[in-house]
PDB file of N, CA and C in Angstrom:
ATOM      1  N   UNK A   1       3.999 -13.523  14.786  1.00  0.00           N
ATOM      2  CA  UNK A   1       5.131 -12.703  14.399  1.00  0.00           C
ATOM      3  C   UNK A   1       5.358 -12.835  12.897  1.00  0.00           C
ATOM      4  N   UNK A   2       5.593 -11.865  12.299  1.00  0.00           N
ATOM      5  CA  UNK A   2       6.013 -11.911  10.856  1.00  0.00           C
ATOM      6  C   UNK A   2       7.235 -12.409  10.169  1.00  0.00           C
ATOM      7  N   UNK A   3       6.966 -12.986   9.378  1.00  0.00           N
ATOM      8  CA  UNK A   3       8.112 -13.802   9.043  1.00  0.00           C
ATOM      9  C   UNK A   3       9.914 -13.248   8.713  1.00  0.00           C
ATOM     10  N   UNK A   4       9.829 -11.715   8.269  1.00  0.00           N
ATOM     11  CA  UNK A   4      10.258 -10.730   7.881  1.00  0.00           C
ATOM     12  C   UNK A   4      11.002  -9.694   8.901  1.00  0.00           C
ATOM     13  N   UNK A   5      11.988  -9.072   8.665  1.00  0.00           N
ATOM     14  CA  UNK A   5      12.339  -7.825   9.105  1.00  0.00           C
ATOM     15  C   UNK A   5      11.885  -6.828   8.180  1.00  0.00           C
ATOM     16  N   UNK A   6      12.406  -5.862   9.111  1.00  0.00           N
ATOM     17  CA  UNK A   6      11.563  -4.386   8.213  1.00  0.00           C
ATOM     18  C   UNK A   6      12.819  -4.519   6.917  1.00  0.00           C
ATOM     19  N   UNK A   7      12.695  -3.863   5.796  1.00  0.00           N
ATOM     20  CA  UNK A   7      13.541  -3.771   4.283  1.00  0.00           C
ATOM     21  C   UNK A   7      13.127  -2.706   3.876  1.00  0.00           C
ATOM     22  N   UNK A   8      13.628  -2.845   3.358  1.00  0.00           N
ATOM     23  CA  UNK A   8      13.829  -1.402   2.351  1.00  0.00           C
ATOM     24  C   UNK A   8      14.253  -1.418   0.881  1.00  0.00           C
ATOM     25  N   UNK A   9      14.166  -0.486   0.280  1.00  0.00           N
ATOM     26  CA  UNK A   9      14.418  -0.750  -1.508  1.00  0.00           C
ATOM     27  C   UNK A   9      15.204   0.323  -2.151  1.00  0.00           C
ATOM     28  N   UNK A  10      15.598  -0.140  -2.986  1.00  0.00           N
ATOM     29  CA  UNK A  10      16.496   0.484  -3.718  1.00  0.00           C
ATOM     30  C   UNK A  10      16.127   0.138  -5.151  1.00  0.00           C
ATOM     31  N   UNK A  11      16.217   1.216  -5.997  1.00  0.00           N
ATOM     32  CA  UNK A  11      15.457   1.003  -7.573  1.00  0.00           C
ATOM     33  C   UNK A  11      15.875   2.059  -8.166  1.00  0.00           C
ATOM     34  N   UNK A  12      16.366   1.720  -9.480  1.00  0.00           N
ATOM     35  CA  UNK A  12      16.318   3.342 -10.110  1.00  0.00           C
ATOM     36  C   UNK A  12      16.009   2.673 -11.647  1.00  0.00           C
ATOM     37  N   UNK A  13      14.635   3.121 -11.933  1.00  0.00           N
ATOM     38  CA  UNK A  13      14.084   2.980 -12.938  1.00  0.00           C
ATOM     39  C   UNK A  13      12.776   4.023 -13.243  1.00  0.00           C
ATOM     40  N   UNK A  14      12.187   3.845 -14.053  1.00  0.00           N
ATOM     41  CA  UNK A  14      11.607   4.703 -14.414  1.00  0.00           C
ATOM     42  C   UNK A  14       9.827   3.421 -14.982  1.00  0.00           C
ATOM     43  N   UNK A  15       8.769   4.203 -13.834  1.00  0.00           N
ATOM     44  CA  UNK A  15       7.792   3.539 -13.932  1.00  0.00           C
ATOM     45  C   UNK A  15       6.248   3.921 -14.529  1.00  0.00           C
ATOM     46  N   UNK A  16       5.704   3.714 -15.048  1.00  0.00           N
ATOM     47  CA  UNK A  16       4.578   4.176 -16.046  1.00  0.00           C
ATOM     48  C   UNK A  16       4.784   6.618 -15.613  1.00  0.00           C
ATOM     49  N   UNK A  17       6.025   6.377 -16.602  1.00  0.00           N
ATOM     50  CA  UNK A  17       6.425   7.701 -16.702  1.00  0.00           C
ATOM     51  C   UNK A  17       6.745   8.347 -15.440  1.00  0.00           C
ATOM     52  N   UNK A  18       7.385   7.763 -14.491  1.00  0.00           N
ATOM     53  CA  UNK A  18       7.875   8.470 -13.316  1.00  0.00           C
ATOM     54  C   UNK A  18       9.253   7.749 -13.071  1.00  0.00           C
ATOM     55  N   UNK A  19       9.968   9.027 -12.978  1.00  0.00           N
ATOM     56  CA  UNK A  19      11.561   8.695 -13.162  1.00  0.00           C
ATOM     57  C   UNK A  19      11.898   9.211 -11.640  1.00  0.00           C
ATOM     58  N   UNK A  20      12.871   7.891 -11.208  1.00  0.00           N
ATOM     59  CA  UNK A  20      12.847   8.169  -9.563  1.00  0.00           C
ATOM     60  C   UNK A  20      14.793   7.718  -9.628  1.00  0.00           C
ATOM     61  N   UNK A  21      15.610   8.667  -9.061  1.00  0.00           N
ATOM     62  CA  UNK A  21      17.366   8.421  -8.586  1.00  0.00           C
ATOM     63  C   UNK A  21      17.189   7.388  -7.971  1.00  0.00           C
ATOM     64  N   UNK A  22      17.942   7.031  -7.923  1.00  0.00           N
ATOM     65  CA  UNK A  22      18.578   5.876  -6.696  1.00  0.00           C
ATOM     66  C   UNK A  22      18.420   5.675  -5.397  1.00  0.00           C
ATOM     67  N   UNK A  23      17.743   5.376  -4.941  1.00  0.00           N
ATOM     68  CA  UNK A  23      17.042   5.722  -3.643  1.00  0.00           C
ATOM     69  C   UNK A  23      18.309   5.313  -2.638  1.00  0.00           C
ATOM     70  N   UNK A  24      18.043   5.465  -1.823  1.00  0.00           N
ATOM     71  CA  UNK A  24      19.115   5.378  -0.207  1.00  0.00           C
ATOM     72  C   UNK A  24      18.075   4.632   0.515  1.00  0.00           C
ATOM     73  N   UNK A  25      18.345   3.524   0.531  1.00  0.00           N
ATOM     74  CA  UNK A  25      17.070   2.522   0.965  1.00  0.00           C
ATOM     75  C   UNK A  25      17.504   2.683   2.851  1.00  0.00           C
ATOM     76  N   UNK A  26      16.194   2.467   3.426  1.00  0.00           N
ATOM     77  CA  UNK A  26      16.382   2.061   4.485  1.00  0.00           C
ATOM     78  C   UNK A  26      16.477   0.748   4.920  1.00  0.00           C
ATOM     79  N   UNK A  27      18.019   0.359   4.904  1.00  0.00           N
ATOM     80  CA  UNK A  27      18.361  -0.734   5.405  1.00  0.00           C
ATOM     81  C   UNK A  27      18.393  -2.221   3.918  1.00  0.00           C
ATOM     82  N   UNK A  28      18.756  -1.344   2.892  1.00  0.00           N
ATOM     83  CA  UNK A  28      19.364  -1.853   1.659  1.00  0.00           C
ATOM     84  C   UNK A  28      17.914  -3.121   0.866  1.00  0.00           C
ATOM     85  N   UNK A  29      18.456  -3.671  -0.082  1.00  0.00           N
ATOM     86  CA  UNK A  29      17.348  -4.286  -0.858  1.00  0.00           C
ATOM     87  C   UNK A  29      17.522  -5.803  -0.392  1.00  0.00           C
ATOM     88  N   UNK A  30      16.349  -6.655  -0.286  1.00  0.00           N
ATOM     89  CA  UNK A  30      16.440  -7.537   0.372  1.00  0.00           C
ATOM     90  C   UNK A  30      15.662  -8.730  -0.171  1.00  0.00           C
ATOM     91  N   UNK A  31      16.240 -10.019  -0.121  1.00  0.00           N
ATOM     92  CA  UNK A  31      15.641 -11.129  -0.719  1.00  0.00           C
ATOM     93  C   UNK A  31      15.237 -12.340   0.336  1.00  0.00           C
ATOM     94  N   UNK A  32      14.474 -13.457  -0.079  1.00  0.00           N
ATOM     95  CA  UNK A  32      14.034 -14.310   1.456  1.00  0.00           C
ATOM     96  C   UNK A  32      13.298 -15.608   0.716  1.00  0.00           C
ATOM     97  N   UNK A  33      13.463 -16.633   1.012  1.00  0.00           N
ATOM     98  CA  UNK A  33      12.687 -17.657   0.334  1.00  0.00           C
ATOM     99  C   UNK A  33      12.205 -18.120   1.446  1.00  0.00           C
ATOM    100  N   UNK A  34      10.396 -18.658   1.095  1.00  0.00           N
ATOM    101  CA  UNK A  34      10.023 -18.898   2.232  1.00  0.00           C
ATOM    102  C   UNK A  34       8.546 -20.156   1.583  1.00  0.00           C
ATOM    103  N   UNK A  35       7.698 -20.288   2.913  1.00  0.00           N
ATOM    104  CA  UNK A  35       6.877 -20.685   1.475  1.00  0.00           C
ATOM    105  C   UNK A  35       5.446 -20.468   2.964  1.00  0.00           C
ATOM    106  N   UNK A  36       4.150 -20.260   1.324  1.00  0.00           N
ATOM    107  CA  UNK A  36       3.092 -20.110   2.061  1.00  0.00           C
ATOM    108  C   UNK A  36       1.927 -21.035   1.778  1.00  0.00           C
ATOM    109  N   UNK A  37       1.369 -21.676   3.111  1.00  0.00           N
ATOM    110  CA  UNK A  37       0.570 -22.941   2.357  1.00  0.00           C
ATOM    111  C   UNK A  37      -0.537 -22.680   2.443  1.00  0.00           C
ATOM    112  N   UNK A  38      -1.235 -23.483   2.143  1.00  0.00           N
ATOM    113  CA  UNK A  38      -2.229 -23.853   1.403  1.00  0.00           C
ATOM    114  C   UNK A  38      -3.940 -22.843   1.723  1.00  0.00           C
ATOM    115  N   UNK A  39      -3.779 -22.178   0.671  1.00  0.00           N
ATOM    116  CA  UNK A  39      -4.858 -21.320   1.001  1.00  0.00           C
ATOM    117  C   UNK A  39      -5.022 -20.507   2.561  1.00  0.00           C
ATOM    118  N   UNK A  40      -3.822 -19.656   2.418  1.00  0.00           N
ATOM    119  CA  UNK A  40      -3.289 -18.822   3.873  1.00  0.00           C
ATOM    120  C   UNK A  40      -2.498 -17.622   2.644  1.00  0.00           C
ATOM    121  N   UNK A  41      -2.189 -17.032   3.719  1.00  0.00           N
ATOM    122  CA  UNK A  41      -1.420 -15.445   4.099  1.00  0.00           C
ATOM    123  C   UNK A  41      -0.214 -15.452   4.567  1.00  0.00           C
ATOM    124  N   UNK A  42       0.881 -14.972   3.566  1.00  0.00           N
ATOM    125  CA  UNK A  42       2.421 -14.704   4.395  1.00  0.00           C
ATOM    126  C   UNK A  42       2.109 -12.948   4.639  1.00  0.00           C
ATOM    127  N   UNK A  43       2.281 -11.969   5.909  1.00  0.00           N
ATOM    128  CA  UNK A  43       2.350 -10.579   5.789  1.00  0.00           C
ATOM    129  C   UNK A  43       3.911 -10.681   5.948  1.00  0.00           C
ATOM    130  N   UNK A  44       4.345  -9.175   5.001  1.00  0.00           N
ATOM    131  CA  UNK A  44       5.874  -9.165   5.707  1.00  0.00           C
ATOM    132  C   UNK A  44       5.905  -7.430   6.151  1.00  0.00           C
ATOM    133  N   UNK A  45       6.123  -7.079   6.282  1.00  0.00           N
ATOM    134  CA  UNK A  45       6.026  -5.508   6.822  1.00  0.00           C
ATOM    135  C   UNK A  45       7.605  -4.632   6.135  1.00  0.00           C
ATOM    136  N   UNK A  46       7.536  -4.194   5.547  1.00  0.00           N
ATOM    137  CA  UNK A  46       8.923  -3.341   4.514  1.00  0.00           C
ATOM    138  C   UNK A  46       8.599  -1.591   4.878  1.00  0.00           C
ATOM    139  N   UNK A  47       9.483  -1.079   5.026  1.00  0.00           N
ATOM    140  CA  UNK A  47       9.905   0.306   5.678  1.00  0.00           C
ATOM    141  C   UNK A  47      10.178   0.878   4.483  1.00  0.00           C
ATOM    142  N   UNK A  48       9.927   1.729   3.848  1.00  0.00           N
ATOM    143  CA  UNK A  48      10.021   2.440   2.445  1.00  0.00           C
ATOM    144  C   UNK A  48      10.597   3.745   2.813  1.00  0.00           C
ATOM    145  N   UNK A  49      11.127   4.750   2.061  1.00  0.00           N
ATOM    146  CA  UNK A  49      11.355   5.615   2.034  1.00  0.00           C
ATOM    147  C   UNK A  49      10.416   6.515   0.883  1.00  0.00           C
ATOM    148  N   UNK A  50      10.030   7.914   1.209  1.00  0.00           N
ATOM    149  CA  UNK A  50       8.852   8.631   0.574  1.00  0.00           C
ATOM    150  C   UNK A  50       9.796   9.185  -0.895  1.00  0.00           C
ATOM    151  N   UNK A  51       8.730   8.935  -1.599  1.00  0.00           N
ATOM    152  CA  UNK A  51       9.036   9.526  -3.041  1.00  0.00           C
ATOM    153  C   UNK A  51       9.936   8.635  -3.486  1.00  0.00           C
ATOM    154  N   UNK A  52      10.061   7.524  -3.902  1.00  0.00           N
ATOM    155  CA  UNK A  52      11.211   6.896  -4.248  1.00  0.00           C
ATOM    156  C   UNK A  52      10.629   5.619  -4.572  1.00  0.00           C
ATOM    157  N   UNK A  53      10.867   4.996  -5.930  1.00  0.00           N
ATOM    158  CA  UNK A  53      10.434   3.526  -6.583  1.00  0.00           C
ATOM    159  C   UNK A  53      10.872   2.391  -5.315  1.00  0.00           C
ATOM    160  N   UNK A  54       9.470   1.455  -5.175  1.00  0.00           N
ATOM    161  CA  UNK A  54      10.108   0.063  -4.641  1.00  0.00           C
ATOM    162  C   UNK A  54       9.839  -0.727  -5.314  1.00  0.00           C
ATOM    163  N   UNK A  55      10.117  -1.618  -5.531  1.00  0.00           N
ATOM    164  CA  UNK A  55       9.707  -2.693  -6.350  1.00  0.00           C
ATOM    165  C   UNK A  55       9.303  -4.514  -5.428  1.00  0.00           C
ATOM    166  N   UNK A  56       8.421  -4.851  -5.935  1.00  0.00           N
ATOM    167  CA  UNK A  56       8.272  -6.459  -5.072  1.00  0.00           C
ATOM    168  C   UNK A  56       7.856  -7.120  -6.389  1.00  0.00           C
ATOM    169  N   UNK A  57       8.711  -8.248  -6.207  1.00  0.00           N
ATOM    170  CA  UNK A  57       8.884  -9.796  -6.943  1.00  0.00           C
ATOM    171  C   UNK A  57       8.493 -10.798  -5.848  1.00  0.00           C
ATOM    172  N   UNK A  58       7.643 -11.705  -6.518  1.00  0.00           N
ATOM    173  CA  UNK A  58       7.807 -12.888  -5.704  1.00  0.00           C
ATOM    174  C   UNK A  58       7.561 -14.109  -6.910  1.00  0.00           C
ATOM    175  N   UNK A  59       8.281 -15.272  -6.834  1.00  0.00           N
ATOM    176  CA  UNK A  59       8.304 -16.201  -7.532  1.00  0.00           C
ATOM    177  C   UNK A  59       8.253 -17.496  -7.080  1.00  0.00           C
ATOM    178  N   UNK A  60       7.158 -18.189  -7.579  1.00  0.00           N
ATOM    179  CA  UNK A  60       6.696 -19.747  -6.418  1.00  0.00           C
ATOM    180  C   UNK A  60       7.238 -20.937  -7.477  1.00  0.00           C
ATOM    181  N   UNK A  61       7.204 -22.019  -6.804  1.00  0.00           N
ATOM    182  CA  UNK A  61       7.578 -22.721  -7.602  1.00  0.00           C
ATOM    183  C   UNK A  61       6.758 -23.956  -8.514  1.00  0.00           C
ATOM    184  N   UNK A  62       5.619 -23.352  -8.969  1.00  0.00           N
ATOM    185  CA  UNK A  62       4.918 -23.476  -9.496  1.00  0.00           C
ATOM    186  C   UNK A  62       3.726 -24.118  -9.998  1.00  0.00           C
ATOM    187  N   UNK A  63       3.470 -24.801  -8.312  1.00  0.00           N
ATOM    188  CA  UNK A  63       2.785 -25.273  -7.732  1.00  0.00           C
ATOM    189  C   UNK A  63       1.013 -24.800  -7.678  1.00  0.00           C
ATOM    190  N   UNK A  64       1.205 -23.430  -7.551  1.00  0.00           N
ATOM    191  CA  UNK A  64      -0.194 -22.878  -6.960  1.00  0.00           C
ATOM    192  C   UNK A  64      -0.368 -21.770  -7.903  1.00  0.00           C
ATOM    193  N   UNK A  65      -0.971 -20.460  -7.680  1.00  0.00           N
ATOM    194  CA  UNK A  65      -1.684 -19.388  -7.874  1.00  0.00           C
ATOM    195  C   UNK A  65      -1.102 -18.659  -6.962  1.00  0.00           C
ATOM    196  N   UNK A  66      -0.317 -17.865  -6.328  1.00  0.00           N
ATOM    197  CA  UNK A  66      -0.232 -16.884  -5.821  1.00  0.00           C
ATOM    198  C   UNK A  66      -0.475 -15.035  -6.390  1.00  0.00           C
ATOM    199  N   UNK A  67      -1.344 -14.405  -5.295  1.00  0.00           N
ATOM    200  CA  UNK A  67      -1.309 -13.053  -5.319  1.00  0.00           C
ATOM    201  C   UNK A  67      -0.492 -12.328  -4.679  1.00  0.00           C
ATOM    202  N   UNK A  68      -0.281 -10.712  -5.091  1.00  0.00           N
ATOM    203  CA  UNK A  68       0.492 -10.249  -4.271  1.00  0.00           C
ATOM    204  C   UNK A  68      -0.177  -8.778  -4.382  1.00  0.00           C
ATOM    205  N   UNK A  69      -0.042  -8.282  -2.707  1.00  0.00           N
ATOM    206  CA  UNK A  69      -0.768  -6.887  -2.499  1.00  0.00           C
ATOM    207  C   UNK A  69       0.135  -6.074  -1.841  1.00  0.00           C
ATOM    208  N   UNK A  70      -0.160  -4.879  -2.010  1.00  0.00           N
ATOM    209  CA  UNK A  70       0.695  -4.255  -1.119  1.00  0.00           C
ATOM    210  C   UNK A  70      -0.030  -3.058  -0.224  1.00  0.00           C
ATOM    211  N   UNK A  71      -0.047  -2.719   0.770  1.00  0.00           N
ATOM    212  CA  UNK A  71      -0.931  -1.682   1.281  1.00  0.00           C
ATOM    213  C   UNK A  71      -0.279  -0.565   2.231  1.00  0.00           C
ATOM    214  N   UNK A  72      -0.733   0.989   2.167  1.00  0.00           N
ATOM    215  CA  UNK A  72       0.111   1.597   2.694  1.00  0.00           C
ATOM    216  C   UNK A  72      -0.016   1.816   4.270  1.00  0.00           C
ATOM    217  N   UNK A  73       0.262   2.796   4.818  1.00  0.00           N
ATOM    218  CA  UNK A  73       0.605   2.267   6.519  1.00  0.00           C
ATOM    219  C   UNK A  73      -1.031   2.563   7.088  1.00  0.00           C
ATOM    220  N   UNK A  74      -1.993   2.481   5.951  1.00  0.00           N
ATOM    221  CA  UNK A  74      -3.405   3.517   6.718  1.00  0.00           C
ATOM    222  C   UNK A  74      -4.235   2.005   6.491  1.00  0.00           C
ATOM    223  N   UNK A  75      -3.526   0.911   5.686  1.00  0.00           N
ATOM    224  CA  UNK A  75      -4.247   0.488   5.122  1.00  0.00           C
ATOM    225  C   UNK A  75      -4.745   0.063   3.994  1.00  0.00           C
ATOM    226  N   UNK A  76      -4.577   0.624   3.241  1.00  0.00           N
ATOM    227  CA  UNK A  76      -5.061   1.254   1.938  1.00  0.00           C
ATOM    228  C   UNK A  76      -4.443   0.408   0.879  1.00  0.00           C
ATOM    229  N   UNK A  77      -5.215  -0.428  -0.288  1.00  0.00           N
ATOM    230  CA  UNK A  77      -5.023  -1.171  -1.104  1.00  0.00           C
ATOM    231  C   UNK A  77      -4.174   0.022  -2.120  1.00  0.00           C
ATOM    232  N   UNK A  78      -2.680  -0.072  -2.220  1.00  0.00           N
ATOM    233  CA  UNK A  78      -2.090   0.775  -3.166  1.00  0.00           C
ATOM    234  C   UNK A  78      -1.463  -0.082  -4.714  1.00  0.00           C
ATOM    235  N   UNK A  79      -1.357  -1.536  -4.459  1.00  0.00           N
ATOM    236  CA  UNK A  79      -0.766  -1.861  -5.992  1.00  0.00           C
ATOM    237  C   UNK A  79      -0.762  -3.451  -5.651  1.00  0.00           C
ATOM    238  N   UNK A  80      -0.824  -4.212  -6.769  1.00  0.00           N
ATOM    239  CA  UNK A  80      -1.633  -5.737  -6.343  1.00  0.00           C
ATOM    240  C   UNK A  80      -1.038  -6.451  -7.962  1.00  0.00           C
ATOM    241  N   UNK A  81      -1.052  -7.373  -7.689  1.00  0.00           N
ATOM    242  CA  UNK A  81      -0.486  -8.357  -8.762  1.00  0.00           C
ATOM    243  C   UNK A  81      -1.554 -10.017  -8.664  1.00  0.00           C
ATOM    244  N   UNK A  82      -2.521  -9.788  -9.635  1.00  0.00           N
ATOM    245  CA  UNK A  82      -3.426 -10.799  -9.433  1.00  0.00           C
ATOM    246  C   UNK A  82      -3.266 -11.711 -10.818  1.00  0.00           C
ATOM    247  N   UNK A  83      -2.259 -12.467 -11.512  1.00  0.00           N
ATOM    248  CA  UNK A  83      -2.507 -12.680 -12.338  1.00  0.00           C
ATOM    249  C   UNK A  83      -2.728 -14.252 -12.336  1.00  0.00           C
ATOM    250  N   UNK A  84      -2.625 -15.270 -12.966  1.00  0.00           N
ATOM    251  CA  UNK A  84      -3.042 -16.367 -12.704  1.00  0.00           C
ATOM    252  C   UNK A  84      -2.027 -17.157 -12.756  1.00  0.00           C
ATOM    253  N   UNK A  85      -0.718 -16.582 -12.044  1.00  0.00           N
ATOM    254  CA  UNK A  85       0.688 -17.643 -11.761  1.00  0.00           C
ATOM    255  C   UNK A  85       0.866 -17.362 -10.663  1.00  0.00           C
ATOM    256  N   UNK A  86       1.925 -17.466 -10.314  1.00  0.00           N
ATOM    257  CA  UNK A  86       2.772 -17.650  -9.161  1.00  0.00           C
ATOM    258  C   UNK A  86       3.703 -16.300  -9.011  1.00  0.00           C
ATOM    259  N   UNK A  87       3.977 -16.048 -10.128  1.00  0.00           N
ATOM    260  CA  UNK A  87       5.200 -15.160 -10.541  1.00  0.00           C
ATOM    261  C   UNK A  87       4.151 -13.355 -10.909  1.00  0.00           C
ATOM    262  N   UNK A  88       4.471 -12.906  -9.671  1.00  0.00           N
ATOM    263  CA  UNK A  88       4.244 -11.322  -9.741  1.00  0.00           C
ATOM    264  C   UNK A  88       5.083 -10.380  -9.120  1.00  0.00           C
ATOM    265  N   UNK A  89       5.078  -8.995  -9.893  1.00  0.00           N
ATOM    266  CA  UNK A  89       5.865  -8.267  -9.894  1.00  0.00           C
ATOM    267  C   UNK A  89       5.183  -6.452  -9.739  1.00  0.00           C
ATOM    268  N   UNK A  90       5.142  -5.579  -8.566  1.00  0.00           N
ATOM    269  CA  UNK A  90       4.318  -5.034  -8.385  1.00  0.00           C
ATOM    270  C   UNK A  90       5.673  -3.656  -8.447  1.00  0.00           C
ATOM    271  N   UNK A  91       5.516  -2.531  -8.032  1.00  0.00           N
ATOM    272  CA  UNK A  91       5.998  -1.126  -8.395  1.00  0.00           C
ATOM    273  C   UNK A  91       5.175  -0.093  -7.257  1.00  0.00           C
ATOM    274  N   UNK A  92       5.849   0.914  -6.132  1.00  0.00           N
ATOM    275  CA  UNK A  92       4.811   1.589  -5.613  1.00  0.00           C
ATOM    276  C   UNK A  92       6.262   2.622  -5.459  1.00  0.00           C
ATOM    277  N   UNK A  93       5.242   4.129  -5.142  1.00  0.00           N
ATOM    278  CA  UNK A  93       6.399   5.462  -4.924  1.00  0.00           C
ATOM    279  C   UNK A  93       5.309   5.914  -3.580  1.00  0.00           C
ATOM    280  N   UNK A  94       5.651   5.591  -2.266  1.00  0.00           N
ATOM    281  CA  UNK A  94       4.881   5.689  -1.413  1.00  0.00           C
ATOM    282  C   UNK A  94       4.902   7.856  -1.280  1.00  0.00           C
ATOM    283  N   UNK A  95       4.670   8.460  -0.821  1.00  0.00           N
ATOM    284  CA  UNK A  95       4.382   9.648  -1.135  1.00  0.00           C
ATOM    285  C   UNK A  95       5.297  10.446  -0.107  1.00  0.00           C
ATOM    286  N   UNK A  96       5.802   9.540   1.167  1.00  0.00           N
ATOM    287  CA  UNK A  96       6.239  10.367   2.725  1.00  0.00           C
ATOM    288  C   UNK A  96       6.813   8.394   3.040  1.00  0.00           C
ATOM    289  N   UNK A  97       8.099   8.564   4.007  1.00  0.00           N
ATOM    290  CA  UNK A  97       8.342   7.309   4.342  1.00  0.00           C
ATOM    291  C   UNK A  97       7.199   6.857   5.503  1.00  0.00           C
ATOM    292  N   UNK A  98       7.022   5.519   4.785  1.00  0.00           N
ATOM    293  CA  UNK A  98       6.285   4.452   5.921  1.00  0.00           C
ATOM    294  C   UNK A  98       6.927   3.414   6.011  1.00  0.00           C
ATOM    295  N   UNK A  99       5.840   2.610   6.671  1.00  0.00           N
ATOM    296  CA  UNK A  99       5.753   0.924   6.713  1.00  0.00           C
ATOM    297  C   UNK A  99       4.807   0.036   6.022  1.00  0.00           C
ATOM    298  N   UNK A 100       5.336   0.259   4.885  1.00  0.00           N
ATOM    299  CA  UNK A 100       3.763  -0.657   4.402  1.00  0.00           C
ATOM    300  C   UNK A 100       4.159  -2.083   4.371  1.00  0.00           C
ATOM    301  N   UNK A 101       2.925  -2.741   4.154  1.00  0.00           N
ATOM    302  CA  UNK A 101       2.411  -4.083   4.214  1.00  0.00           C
ATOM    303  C   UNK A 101       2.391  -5.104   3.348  1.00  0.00           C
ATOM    304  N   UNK A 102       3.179  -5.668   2.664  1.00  0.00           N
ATOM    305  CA  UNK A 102       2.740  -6.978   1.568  1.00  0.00           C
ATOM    306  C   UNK A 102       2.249  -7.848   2.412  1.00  0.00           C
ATOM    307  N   UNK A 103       1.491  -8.415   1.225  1.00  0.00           N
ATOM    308  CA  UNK A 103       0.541  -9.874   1.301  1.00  0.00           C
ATOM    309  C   UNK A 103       0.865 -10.809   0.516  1.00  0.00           C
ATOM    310  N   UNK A 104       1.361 -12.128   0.597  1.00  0.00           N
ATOM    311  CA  UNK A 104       1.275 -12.961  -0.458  1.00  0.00           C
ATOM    312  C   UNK A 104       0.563 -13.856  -0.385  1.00  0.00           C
ATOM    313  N   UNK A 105      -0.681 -14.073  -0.838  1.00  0.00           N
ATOM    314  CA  UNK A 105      -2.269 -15.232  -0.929  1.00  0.00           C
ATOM    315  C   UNK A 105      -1.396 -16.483  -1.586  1.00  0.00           C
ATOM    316  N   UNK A 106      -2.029 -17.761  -1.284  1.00  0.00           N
ATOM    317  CA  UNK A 106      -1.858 -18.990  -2.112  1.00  0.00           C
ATOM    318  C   UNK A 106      -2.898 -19.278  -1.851  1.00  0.00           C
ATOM    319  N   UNK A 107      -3.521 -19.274  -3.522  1.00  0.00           N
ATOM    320  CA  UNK A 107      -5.045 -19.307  -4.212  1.00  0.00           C
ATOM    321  C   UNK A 107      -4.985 -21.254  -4.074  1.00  0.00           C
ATOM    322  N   UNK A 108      -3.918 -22.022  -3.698  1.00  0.00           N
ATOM    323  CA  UNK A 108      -4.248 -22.884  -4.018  1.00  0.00           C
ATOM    324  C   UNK A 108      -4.361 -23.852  -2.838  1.00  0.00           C
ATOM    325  N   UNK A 109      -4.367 -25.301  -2.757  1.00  0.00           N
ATOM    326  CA  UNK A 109      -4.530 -26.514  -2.052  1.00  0.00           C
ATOM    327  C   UNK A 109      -3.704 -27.055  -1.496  1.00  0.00           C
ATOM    328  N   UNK A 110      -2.334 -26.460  -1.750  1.00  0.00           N
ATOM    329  CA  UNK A 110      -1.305 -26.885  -1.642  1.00  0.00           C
ATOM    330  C   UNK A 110      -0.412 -25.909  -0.894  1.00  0.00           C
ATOM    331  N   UNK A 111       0.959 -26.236  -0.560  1.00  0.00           N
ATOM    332  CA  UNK A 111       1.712 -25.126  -0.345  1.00  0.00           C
ATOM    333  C   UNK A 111       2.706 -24.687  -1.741  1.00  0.00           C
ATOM    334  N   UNK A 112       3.288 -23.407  -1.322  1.00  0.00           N
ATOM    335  CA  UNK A 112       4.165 -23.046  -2.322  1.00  0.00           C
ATOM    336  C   UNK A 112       5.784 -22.284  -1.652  1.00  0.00           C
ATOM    337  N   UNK A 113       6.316 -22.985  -2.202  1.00  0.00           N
ATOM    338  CA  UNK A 113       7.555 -22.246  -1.826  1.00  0.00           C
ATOM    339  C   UNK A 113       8.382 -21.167  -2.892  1.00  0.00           C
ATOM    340  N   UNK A 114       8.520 -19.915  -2.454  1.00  0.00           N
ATOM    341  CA  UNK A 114       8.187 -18.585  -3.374  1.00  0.00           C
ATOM    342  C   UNK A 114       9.812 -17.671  -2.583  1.00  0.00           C
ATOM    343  N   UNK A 115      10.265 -17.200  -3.380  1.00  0.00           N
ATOM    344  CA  UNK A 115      11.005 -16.361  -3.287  1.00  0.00           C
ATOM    345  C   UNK A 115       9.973 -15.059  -3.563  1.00  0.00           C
ATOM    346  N   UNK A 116      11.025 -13.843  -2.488  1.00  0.00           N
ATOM    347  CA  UNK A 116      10.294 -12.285  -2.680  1.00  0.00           C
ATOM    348  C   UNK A 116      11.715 -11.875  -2.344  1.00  0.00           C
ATOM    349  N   UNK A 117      11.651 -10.461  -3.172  1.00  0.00           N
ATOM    350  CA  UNK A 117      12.487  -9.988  -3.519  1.00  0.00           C
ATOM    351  C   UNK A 117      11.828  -8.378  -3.401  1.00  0.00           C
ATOM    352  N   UNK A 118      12.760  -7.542  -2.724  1.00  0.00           N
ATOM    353  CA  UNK A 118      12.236  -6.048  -2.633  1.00  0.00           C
ATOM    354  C   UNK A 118      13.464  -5.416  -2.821  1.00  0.00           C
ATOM    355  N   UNK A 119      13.692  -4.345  -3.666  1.00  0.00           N
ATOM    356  CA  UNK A 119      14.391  -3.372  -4.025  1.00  0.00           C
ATOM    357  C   UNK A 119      14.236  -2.541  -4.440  1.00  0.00           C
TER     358      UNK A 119
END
């Protein structure tokens, strides 16, 4: 079972030149501290609404390497945060409402305890 309820986001910003209102999130913006160990997979499953900015943060405590992916309901690798911390911050305007998929990897040996944050 996933660690997560379904969420939803709320954002009004403007992202590599796409300016999106205030979305009417399904089921408002949502935060969760949790932690994922050691060279494993947290999935959380988030309910988006179509045409409309989401945003995902996640922040570890600084322990490991974490990645973060996000994929849309087909599957489909849509926006990913691979950098070599803990701390990533990803952006998607899904096209029609779904359910897409985050991933958060811990690249490391250890566990990490990581806040995520979707709005």
């Amino acid at each position: 079972m996933s660690k997560w309820m379904t969420i939803a986001a709320l954002v009004s910003v403007s992202v590599l030149g796409i300016s999106s209102a205030a979305a009417d999130p399904v089921g408002g913006p949502k935060a969760d501290h949790t932690r994922v160990e050691a060279n494993s997979t947290d999935v959380f499953k988030v309910d988006c609404w179509g045409d409309e900015v989401t945003a995902f943060r996640i922040q570890g405590d600084g322990d490991t390497d974490l990645d973060l992916y996000v994929y849309d309901e087909d599957g489909n690798l849509i926006s990913s945060g691979t950098g070599y911390s803990d701390r990533e911050e990803v952006q998607v305007r899904p096209h029609y409402r779904q359910t897409m998929t985050i991933k958060v990897v811990n690249r490391g040996n250890v566990y990490n305890a990581y806040s995520i944050q979707v709005w």
